[in-house]
C-alpha atoms as a PDB file:
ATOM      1  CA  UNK A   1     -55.701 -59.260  -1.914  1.00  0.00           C
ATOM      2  CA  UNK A   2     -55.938 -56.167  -4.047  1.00  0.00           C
ATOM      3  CA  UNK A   3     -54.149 -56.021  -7.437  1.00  0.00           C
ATOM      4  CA  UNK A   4     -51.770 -53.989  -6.855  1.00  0.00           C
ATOM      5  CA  UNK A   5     -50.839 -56.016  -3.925  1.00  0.00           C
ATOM      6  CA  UNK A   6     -50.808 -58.936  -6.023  1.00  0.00           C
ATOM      7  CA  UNK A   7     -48.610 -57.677  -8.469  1.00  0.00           C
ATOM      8  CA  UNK A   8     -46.196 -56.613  -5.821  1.00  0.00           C
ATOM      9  CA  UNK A   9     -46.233 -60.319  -4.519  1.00  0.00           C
ATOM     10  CA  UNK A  10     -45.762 -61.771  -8.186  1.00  0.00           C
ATOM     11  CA  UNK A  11     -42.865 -59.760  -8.731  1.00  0.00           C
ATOM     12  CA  UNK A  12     -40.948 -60.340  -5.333  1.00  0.00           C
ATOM     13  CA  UNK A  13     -41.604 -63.846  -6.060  1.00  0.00           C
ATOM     14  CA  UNK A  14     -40.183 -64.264  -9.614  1.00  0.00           C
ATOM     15  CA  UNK A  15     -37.209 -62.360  -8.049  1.00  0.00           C
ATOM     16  CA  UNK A  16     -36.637 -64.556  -5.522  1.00  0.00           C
ATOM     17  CA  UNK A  17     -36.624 -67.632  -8.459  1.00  0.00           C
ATOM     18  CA  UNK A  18     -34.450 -65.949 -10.367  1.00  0.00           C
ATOM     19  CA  UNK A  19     -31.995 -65.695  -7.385  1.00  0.00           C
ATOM     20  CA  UNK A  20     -32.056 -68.871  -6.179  1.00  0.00           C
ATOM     21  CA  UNK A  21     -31.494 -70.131  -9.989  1.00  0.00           C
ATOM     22  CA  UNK A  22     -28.698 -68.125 -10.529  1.00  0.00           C
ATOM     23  CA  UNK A  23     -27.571 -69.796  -7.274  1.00  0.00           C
ATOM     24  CA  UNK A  24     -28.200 -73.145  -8.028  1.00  0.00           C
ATOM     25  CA  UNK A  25     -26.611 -72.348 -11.050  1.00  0.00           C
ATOM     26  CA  UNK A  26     -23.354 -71.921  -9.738  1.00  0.00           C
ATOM     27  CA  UNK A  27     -23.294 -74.813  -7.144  1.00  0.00           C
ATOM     28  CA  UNK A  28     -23.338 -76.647  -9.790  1.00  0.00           C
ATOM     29  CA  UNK A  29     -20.784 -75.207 -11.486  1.00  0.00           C
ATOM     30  CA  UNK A  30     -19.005 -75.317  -8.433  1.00  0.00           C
ATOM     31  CA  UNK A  31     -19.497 -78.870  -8.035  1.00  0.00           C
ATOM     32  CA  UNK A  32     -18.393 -79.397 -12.010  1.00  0.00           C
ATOM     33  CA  UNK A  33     -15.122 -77.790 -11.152  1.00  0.00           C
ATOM     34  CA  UNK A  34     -14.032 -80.068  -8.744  1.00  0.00           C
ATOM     35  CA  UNK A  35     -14.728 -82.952 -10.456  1.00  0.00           C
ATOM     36  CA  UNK A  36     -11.133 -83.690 -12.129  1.00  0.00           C
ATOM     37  CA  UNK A  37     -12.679 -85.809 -14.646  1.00  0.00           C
ATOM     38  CA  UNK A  38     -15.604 -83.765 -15.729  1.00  0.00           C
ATOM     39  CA  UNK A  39     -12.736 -80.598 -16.441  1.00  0.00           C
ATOM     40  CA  UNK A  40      -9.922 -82.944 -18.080  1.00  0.00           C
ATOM     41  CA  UNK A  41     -12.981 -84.575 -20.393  1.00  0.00           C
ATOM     42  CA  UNK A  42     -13.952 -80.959 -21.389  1.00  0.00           C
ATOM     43  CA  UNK A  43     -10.395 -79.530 -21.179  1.00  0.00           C
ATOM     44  CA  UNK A  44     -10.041 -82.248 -23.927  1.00  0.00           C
ATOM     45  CA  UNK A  45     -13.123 -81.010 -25.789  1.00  0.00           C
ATOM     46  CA  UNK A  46     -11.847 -77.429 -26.082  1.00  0.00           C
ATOM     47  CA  UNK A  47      -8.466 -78.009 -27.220  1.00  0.00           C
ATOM     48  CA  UNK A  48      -9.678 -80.526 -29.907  1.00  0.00           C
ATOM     49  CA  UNK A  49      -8.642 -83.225 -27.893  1.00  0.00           C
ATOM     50  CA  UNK A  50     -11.374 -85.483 -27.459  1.00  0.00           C
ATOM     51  CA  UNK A  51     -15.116 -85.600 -27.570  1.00  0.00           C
ATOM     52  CA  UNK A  52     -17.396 -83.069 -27.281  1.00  0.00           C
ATOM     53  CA  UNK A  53     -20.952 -83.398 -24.606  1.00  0.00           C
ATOM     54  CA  UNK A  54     -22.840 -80.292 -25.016  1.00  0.00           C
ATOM     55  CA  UNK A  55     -21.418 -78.280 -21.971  1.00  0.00           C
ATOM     56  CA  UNK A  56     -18.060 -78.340 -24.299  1.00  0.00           C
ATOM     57  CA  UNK A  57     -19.685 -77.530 -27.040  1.00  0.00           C
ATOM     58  CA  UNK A  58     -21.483 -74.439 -25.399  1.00  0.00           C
ATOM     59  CA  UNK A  59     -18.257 -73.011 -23.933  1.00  0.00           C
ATOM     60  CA  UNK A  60     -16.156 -73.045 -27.496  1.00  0.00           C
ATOM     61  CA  UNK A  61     -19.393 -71.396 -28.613  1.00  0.00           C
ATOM     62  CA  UNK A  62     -18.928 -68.635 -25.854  1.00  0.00           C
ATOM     63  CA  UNK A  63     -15.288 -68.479 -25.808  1.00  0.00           C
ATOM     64  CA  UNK A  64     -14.552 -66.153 -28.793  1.00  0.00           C
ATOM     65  CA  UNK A  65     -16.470 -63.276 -27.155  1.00  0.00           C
ATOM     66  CA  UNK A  66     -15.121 -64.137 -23.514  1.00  0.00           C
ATOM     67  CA  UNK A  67     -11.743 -64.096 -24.580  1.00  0.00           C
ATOM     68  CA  UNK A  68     -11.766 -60.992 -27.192  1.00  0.00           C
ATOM     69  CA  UNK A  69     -15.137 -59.152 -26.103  1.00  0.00           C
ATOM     70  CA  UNK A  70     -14.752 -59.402 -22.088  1.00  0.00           C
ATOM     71  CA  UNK A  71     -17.845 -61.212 -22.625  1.00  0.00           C
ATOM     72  CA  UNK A  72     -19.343 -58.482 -24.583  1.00  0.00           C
ATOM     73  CA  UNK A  73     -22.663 -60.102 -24.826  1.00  0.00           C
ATOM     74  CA  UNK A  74     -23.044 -62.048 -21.682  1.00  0.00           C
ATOM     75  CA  UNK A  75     -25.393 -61.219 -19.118  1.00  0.00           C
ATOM     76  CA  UNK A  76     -24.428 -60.454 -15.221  1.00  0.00           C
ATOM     77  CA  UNK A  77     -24.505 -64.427 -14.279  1.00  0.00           C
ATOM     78  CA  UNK A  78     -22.627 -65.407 -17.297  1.00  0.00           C
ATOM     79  CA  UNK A  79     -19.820 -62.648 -17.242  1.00  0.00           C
ATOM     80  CA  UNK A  80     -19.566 -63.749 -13.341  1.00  0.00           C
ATOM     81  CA  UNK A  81     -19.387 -67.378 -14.285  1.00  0.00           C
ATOM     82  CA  UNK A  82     -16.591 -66.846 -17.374  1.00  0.00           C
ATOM     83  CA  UNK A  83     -14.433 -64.818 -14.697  1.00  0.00           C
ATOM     84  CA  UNK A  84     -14.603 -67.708 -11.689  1.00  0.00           C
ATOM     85  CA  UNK A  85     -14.036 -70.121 -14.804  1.00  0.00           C
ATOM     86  CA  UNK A  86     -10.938 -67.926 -16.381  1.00  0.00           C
ATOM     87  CA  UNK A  87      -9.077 -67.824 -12.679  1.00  0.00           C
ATOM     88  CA  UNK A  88      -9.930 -71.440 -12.223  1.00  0.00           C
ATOM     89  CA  UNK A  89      -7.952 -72.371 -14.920  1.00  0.00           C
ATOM     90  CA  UNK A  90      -5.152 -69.926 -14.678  1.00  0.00           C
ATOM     91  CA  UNK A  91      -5.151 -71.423 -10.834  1.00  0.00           C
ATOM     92  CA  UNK A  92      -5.472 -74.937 -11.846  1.00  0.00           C
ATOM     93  CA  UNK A  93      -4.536 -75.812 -15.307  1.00  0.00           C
ATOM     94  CA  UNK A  94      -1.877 -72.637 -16.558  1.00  0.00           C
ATOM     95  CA  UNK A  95      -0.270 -74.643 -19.160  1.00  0.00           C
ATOM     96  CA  UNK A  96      -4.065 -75.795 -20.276  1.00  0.00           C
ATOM     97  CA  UNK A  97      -5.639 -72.159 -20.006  1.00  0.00           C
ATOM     98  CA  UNK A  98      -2.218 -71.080 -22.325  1.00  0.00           C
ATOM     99  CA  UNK A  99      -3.034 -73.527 -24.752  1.00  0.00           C
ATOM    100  CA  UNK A 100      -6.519 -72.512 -25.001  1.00  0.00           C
ATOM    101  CA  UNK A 101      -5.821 -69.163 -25.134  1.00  0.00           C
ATOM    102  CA  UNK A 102      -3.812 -69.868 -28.286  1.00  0.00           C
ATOM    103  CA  UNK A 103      -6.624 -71.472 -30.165  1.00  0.00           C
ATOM    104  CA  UNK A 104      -9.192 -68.986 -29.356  1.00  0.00           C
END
């Protein structure tokens, strides 16, 4: 296999990982949202409610700039990810998402 051809190869391949990351990414996000417990436990976290596991902690570190920056500094996935997130609580939990929109 020549180089070039090579490098062609390495590239579609670390592509395709990236893709099917970002993908497995979001099923399980997916997954995490319709866990009731999982989202009430970190509902709880985010309104100062309860505990903290580090997926809480991470989204009242991100929340500032989704809420006030349109997630400013977020990359494609991430902006993607705060927007299903954002309609899944307006959907789910309104009085929740108010209440969090008040703190942040």
């Amino acid at each position: 296999m020549s180089t070039k051809c090579s490098y062609y190869f390495l590239l579609v391949l670390v592509a395709l990982v990236a893709l099917s990351s970002r993908a497995s990414a979001q099923n399980a996000i997916d997954s995490m949202l319709q866990n009731r417990a999982f989202v009430e436990r970190q509902i709880s976290c985010i309104t100062r409610n309860g505990p903290c596991d580090p997926i809480g902690k991470l989204i009242i570190r991100r929340l500032p700039d989704v809420l006030h920056n349109n997630c400013g500094s977020c990359n494609p996935f991430e902006k993607q990810a705060a927007e299903n997130l954002i309609r899944f609580m307006q959907q789910n939990y309104p009085q929740e998402w108010a209440r969090i929109r008040s703190i942040y």
